[in-house]
C-alpha atoms as a PDB file:
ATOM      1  CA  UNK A   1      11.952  10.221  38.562  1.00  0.00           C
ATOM      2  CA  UNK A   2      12.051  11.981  35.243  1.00  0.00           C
ATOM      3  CA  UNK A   3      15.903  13.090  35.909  1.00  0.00           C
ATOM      4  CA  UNK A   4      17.409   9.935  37.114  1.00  0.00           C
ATOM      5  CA  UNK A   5      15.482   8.256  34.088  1.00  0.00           C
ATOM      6  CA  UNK A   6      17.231  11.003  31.804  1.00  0.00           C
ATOM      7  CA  UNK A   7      20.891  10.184  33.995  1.00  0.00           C
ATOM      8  CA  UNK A   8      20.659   6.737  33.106  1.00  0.00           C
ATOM      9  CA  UNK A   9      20.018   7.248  29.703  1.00  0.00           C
ATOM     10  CA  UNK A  10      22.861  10.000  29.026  1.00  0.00           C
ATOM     11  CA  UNK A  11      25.301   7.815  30.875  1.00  0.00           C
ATOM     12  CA  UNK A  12      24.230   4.767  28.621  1.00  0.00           C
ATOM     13  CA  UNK A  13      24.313   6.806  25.670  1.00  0.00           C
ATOM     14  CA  UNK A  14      27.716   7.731  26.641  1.00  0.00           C
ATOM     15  CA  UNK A  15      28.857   4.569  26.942  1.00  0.00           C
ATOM     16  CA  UNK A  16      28.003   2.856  24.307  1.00  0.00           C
ATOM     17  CA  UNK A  17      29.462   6.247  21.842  1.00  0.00           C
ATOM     18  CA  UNK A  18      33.097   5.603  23.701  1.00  0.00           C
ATOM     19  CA  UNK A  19      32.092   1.342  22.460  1.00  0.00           C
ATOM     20  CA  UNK A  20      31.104   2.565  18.644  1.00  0.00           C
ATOM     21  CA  UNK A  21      31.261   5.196  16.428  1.00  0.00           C
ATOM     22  CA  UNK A  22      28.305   7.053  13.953  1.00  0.00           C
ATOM     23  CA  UNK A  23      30.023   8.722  11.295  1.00  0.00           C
ATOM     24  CA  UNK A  24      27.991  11.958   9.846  1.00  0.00           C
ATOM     25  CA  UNK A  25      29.523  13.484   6.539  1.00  0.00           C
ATOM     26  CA  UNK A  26      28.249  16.651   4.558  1.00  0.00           C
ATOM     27  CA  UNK A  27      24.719  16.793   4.433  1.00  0.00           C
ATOM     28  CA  UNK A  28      23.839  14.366   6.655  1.00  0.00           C
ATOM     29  CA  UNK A  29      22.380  14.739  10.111  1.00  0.00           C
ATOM     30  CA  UNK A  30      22.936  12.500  13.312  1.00  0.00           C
ATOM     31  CA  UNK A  31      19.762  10.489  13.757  1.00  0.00           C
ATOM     32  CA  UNK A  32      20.244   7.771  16.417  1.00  0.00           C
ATOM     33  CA  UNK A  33      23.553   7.113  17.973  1.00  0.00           C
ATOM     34  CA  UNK A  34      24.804   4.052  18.944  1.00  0.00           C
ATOM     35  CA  UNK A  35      22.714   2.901  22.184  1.00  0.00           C
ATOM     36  CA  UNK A  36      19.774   3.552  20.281  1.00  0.00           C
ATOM     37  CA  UNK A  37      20.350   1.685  17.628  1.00  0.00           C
ATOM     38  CA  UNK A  38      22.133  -1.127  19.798  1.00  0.00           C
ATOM     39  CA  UNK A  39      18.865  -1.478  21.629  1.00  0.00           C
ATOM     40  CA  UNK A  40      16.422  -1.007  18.470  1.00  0.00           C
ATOM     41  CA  UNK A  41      18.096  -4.302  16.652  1.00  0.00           C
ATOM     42  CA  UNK A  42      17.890  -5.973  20.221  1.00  0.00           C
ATOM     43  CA  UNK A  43      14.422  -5.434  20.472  1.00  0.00           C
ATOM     44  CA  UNK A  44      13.976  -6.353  16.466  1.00  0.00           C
ATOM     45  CA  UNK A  45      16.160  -9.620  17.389  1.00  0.00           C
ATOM     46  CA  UNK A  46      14.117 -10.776  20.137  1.00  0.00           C
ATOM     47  CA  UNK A  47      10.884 -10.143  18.669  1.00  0.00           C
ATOM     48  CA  UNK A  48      11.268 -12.339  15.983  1.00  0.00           C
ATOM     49  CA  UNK A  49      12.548 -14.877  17.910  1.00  0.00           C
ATOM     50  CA  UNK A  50       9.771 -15.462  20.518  1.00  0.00           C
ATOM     51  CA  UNK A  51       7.553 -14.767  17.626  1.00  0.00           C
ATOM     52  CA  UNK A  52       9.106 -17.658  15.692  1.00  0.00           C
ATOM     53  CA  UNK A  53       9.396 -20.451  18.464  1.00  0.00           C
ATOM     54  CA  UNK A  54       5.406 -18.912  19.454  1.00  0.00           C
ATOM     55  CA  UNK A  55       4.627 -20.100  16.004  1.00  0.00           C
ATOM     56  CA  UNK A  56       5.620 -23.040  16.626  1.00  0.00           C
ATOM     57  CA  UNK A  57       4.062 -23.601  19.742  1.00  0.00           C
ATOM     58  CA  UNK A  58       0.761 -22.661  18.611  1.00  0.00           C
ATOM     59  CA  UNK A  59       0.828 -23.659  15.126  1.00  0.00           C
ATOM     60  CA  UNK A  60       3.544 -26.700  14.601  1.00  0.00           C
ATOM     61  CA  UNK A  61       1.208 -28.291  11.987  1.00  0.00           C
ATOM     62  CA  UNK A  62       1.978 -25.513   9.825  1.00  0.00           C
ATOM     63  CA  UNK A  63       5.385 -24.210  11.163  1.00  0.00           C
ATOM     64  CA  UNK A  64       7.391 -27.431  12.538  1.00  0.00           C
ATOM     65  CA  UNK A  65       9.587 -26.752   9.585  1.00  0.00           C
ATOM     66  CA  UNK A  66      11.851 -24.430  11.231  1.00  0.00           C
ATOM     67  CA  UNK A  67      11.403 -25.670  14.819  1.00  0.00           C
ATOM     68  CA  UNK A  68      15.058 -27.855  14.372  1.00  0.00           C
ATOM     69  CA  UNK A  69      16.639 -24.489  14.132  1.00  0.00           C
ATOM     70  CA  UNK A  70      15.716 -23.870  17.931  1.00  0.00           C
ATOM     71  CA  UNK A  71      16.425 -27.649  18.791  1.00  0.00           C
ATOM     72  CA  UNK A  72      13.193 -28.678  18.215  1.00  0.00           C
ATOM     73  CA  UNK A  73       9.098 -28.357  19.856  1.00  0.00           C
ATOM     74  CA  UNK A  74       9.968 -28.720  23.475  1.00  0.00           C
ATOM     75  CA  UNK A  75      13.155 -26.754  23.756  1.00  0.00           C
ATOM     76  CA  UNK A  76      11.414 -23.856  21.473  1.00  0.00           C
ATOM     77  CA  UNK A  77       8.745 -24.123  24.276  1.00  0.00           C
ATOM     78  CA  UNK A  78      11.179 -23.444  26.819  1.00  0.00           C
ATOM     79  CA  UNK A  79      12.775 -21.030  25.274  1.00  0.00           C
ATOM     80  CA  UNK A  80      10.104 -19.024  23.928  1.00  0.00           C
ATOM     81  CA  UNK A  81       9.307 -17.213  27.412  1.00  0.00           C
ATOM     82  CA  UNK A  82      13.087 -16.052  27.494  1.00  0.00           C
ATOM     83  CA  UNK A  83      12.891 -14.577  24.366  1.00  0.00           C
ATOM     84  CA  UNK A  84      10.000 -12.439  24.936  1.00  0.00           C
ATOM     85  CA  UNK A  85      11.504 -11.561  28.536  1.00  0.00           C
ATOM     86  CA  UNK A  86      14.229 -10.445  26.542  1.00  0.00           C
ATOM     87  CA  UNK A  87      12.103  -8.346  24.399  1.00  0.00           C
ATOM     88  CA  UNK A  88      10.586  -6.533  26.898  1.00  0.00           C
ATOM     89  CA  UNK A  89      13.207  -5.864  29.054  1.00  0.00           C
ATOM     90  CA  UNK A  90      14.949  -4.446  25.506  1.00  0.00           C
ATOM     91  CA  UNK A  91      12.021  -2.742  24.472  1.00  0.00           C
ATOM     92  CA  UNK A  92      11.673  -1.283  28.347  1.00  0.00           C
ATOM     93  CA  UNK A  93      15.400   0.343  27.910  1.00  0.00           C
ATOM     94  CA  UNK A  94      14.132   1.406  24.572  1.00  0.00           C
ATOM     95  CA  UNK A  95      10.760   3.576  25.972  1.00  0.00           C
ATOM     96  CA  UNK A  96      12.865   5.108  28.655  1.00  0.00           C
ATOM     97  CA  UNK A  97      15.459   6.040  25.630  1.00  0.00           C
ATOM     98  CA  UNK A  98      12.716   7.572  23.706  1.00  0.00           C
ATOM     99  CA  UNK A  99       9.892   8.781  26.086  1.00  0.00           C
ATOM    100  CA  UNK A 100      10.075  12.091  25.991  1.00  0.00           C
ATOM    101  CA  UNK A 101       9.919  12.184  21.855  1.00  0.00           C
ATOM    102  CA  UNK A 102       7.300   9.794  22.415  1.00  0.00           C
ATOM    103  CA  UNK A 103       4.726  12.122  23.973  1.00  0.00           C
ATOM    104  CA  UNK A 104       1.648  13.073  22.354  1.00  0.00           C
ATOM    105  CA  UNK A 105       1.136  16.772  21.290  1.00  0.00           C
ATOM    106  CA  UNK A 106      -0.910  19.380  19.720  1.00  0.00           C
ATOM    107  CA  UNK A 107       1.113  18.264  16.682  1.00  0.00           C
ATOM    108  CA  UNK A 108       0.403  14.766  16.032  1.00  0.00           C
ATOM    109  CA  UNK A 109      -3.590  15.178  16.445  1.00  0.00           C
ATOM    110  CA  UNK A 110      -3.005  17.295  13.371  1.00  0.00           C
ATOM    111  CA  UNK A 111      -0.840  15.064  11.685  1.00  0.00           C
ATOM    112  CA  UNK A 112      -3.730  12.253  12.447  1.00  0.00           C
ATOM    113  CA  UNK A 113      -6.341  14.232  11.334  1.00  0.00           C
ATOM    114  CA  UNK A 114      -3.914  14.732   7.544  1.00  0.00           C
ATOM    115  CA  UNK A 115      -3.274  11.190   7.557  1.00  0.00           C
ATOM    116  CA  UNK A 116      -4.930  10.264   4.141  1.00  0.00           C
ATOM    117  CA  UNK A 117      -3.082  13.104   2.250  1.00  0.00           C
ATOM    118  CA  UNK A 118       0.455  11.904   4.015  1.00  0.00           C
ATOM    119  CA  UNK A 119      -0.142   8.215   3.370  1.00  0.00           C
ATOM    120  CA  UNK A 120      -1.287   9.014  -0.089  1.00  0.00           C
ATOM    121  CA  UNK A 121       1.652  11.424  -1.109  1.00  0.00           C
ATOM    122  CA  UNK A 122      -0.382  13.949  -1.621  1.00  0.00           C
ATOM    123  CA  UNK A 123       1.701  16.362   0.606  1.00  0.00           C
ATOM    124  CA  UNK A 124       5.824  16.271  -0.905  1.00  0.00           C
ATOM    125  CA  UNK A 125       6.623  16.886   2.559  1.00  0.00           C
ATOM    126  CA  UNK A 126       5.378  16.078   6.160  1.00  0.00           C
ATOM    127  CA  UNK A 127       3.590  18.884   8.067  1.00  0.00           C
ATOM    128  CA  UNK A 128       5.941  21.679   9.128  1.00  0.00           C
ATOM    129  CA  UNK A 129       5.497  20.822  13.185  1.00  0.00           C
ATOM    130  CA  UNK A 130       6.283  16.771  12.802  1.00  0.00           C
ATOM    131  CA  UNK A 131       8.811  16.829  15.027  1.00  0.00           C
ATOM    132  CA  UNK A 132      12.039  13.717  15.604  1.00  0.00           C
ATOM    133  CA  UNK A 133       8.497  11.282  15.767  1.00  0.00           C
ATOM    134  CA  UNK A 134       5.340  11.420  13.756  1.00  0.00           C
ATOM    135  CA  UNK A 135       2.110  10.529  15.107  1.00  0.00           C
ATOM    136  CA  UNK A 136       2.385   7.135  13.554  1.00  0.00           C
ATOM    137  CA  UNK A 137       5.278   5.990  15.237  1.00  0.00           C
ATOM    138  CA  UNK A 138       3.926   7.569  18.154  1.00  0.00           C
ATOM    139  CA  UNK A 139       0.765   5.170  17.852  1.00  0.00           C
ATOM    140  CA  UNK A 140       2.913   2.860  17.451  1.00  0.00           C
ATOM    141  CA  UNK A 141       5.142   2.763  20.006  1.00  0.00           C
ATOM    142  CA  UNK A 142       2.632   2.924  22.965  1.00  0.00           C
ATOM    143  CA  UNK A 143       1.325  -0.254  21.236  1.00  0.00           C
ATOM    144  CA  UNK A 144       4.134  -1.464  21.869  1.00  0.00           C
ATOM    145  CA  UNK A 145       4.131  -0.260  25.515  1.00  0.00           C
ATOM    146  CA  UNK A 146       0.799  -1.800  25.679  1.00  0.00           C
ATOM    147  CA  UNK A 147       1.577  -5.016  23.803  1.00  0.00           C
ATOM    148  CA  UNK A 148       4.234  -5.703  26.527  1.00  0.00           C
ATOM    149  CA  UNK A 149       2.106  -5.423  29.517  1.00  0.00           C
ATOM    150  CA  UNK A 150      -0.068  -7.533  28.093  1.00  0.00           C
ATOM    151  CA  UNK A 151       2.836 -10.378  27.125  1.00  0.00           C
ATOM    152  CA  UNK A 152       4.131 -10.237  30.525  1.00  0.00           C
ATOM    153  CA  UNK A 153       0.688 -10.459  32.520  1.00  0.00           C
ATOM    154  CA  UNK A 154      -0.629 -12.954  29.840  1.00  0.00           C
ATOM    155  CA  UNK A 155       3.048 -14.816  29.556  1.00  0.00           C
ATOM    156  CA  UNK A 156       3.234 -15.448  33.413  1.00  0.00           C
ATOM    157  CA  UNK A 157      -0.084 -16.613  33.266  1.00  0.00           C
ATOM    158  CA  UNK A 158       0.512 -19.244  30.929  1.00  0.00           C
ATOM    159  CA  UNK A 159       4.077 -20.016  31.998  1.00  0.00           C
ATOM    160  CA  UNK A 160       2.795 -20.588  35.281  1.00  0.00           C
ATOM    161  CA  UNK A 161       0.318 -22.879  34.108  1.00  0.00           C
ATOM    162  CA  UNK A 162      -3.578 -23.849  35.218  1.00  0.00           C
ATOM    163  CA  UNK A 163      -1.783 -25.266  38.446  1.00  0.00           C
ATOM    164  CA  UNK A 164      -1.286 -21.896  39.635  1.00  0.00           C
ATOM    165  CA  UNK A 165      -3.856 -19.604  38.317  1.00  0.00           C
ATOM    166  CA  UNK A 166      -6.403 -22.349  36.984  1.00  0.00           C
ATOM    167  CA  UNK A 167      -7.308 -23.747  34.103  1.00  0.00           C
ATOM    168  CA  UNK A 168      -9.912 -20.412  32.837  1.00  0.00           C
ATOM    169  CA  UNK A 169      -7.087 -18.094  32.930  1.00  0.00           C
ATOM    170  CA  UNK A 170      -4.825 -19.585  30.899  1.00  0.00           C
ATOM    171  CA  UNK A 171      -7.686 -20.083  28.263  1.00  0.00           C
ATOM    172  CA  UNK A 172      -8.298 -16.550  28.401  1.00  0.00           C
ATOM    173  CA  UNK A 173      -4.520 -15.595  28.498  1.00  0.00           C
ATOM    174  CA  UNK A 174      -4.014 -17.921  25.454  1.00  0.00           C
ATOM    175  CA  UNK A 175      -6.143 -15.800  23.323  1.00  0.00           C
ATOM    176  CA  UNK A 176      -5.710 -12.339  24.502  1.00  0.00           C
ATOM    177  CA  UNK A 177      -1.695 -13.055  23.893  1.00  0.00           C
ATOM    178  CA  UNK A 178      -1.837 -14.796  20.439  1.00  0.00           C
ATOM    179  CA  UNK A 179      -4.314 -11.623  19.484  1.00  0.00           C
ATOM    180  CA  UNK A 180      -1.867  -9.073  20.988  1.00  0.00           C
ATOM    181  CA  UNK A 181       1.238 -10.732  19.275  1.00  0.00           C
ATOM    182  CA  UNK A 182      -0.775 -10.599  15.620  1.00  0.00           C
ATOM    183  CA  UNK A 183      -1.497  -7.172  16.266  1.00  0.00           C
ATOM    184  CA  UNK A 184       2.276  -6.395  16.761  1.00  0.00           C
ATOM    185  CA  UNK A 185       3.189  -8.359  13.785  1.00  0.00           C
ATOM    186  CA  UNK A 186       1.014  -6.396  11.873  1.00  0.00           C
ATOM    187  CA  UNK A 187       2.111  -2.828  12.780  1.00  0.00           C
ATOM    188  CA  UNK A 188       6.103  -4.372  12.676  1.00  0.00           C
ATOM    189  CA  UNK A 189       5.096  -5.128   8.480  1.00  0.00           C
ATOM    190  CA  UNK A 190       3.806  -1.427   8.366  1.00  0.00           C
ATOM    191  CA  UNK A 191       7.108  -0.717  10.374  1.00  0.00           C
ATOM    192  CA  UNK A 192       9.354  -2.649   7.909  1.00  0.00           C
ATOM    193  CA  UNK A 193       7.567  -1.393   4.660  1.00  0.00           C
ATOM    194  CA  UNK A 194       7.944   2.572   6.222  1.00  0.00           C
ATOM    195  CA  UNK A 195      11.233   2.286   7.109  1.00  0.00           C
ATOM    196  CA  UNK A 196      12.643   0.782   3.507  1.00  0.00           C
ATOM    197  CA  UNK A 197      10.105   1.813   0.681  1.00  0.00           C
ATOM    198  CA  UNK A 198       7.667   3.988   2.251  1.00  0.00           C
ATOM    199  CA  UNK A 199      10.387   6.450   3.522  1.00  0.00           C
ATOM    200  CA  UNK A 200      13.658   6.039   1.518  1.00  0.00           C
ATOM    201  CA  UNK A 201      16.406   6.987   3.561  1.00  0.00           C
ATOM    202  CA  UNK A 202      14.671   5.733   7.322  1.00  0.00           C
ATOM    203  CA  UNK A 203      16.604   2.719   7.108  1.00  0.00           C
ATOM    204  CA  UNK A 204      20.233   3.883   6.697  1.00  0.00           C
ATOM    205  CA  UNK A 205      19.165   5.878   9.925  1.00  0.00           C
ATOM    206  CA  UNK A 206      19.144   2.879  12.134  1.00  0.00           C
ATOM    207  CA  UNK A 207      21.605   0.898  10.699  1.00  0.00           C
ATOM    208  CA  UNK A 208      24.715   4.111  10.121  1.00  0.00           C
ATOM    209  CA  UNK A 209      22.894   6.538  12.528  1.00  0.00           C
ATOM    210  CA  UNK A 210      23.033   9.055  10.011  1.00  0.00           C
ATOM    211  CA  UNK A 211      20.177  10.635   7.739  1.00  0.00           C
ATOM    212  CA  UNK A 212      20.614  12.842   4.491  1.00  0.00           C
ATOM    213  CA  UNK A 213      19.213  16.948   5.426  1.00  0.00           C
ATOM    214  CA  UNK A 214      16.704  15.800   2.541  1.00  0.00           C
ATOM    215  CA  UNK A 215      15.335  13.088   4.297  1.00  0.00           C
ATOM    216  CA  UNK A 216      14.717  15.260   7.833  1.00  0.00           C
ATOM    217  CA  UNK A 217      13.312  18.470   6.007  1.00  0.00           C
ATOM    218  CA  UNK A 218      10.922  15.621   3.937  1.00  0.00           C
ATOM    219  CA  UNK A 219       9.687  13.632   6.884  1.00  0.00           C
ATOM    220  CA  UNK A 220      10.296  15.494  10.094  1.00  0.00           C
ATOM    221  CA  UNK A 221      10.468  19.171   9.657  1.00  0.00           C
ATOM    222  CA  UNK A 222      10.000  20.186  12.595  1.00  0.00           C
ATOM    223  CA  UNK A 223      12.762  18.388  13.897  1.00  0.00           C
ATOM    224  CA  UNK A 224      15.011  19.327  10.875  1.00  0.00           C
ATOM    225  CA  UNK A 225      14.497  23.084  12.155  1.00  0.00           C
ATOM    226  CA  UNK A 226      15.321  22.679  15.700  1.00  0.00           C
ATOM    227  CA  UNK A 227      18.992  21.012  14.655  1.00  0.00           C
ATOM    228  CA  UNK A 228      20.054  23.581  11.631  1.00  0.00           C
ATOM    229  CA  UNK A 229      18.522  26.534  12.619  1.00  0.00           C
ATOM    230  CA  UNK A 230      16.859  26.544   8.782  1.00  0.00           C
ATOM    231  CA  UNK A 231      13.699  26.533   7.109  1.00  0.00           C
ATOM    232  CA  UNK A 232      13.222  23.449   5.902  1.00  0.00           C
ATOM    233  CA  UNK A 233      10.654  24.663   2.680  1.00  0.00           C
ATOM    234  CA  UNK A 234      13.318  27.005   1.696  1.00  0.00           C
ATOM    235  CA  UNK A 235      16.164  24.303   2.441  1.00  0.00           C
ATOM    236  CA  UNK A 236      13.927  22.282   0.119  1.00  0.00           C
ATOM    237  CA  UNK A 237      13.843  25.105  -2.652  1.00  0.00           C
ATOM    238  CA  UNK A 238      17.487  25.867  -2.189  1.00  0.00           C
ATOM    239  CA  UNK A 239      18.559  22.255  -2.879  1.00  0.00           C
ATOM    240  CA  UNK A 240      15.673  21.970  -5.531  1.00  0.00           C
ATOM    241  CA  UNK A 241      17.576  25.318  -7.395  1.00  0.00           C
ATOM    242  CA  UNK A 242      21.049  23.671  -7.167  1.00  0.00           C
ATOM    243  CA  UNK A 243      20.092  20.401  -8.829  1.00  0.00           C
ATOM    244  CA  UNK A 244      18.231  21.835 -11.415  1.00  0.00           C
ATOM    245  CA  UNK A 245      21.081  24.815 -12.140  1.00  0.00           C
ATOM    246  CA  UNK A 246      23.597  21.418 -12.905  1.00  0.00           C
ATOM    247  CA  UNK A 247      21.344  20.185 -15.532  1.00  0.00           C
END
């Protein structure tokens, strides 16, 4: 399973490099190539949409606003279960794309148990064994994973209607989706703020494919090792020597 799941991937990954192009100059490390970040902006693209037209399926008092954009309440409510098929099936190619990355080690329950000194900056750099994923993204990603089980069980449910499964169901569904999509929403602001002003430098990764050596010897050490070869503290000193010998 495992190596037809990694077949699929290369060959997609392959693919889509001979459709694009990441350019990496001096300094710089290759971060996510092309299918990765094709799929990572489809998944982004998606999510927002079903979680716009949901808004305004659950809450058009507040949000009927925007609802003209998507041609209005009862198209949006058509249209809102495509969208979030769409993000799942995404967000499915996605978790094969990353799943072995994804898997929880040794590593991350130390990084977890640290979590107050690296949120607070108390640490310049991340510990020496965070690897191409931190523990974070790690939690949440299989959020994710979960998030979409849940939004296809709980979607089908309610696209299906009381007809089919009855009228208790779809109550429950109701809930248990509009709580799994806030919970989403909340860890995609933490996403959003990590990626741009938490982390410098994450951003640029998924939109050129490229980060700067500083950024992977600052957030992912580990990783930064296993692609130069180098130490990253002394990489860190080196460049630290350099900038300071100029002034």
């Amino acid at each position: 399973m495992s190596s037809a799941v990694e077949r699929f991937d290369n060959e997609a990954r392959q693919k889509f490099e001979s459709m694009g192009q990441t350019t990496v100059y001096r300094g710089e490390l290759l971060r996510h190539p092309v299918y990765t970040r094709v799929l990572h902006w489809s998944v982004a693209l998606f999510f927002f949409l079903a979680l716009f037209t949901g808004f305004g399926i659950y809450l058009p008092w507040l949000f009927r606003w925007f609802m003209p954009i998507f041609g209005g309440g009862p198209l949006s409510r058509e249209m809102h279960p495509w969208f979030g098929l769409a993000f799942v099936f995404f967000f499915s190619l996605q978790a094969l794309n990353w799943l072995q990355p994804m898997l929880w080690t040794a590593a991350d329950s130390r990084w977890m148990r640290n979590i107050k000194k690296i949120v607070s900056n108390e640490e310049k750099m991340d510990p020496p064994d965070t690897g191409f994923f931190n523990a974070g993204q790690k939690v949440q990603f299989w959020e994710i994973v979960g998030g979409c089980i849940v939004y296809l069980i709980t979607g089908i449910v309610l696209w299906a209607g009381a007809r089919t499964f009855g009228r208790i169901p779809v109550a429950i569904s109701y809930v248990i989706h509009d709580i799994s999509a806030l919970i989403m929403l909340g860890g995609i602001f933490v996403h959003i703020y990590l990626s741009t002003i938490g982390e410098p430098g994450t951003f640029q990764g998924m939109i050129r494919g490229a980060v700067s050596e500083a950024w992977a010897w600052t957030f992912h050490p580990a990783w930064y090792k296993q692609v130069t070869g180098r130490d990253p503290v002394q990489a860190c000193e080196e460049a630290r020597r350099r900038l300071d010998s100029k002034q």
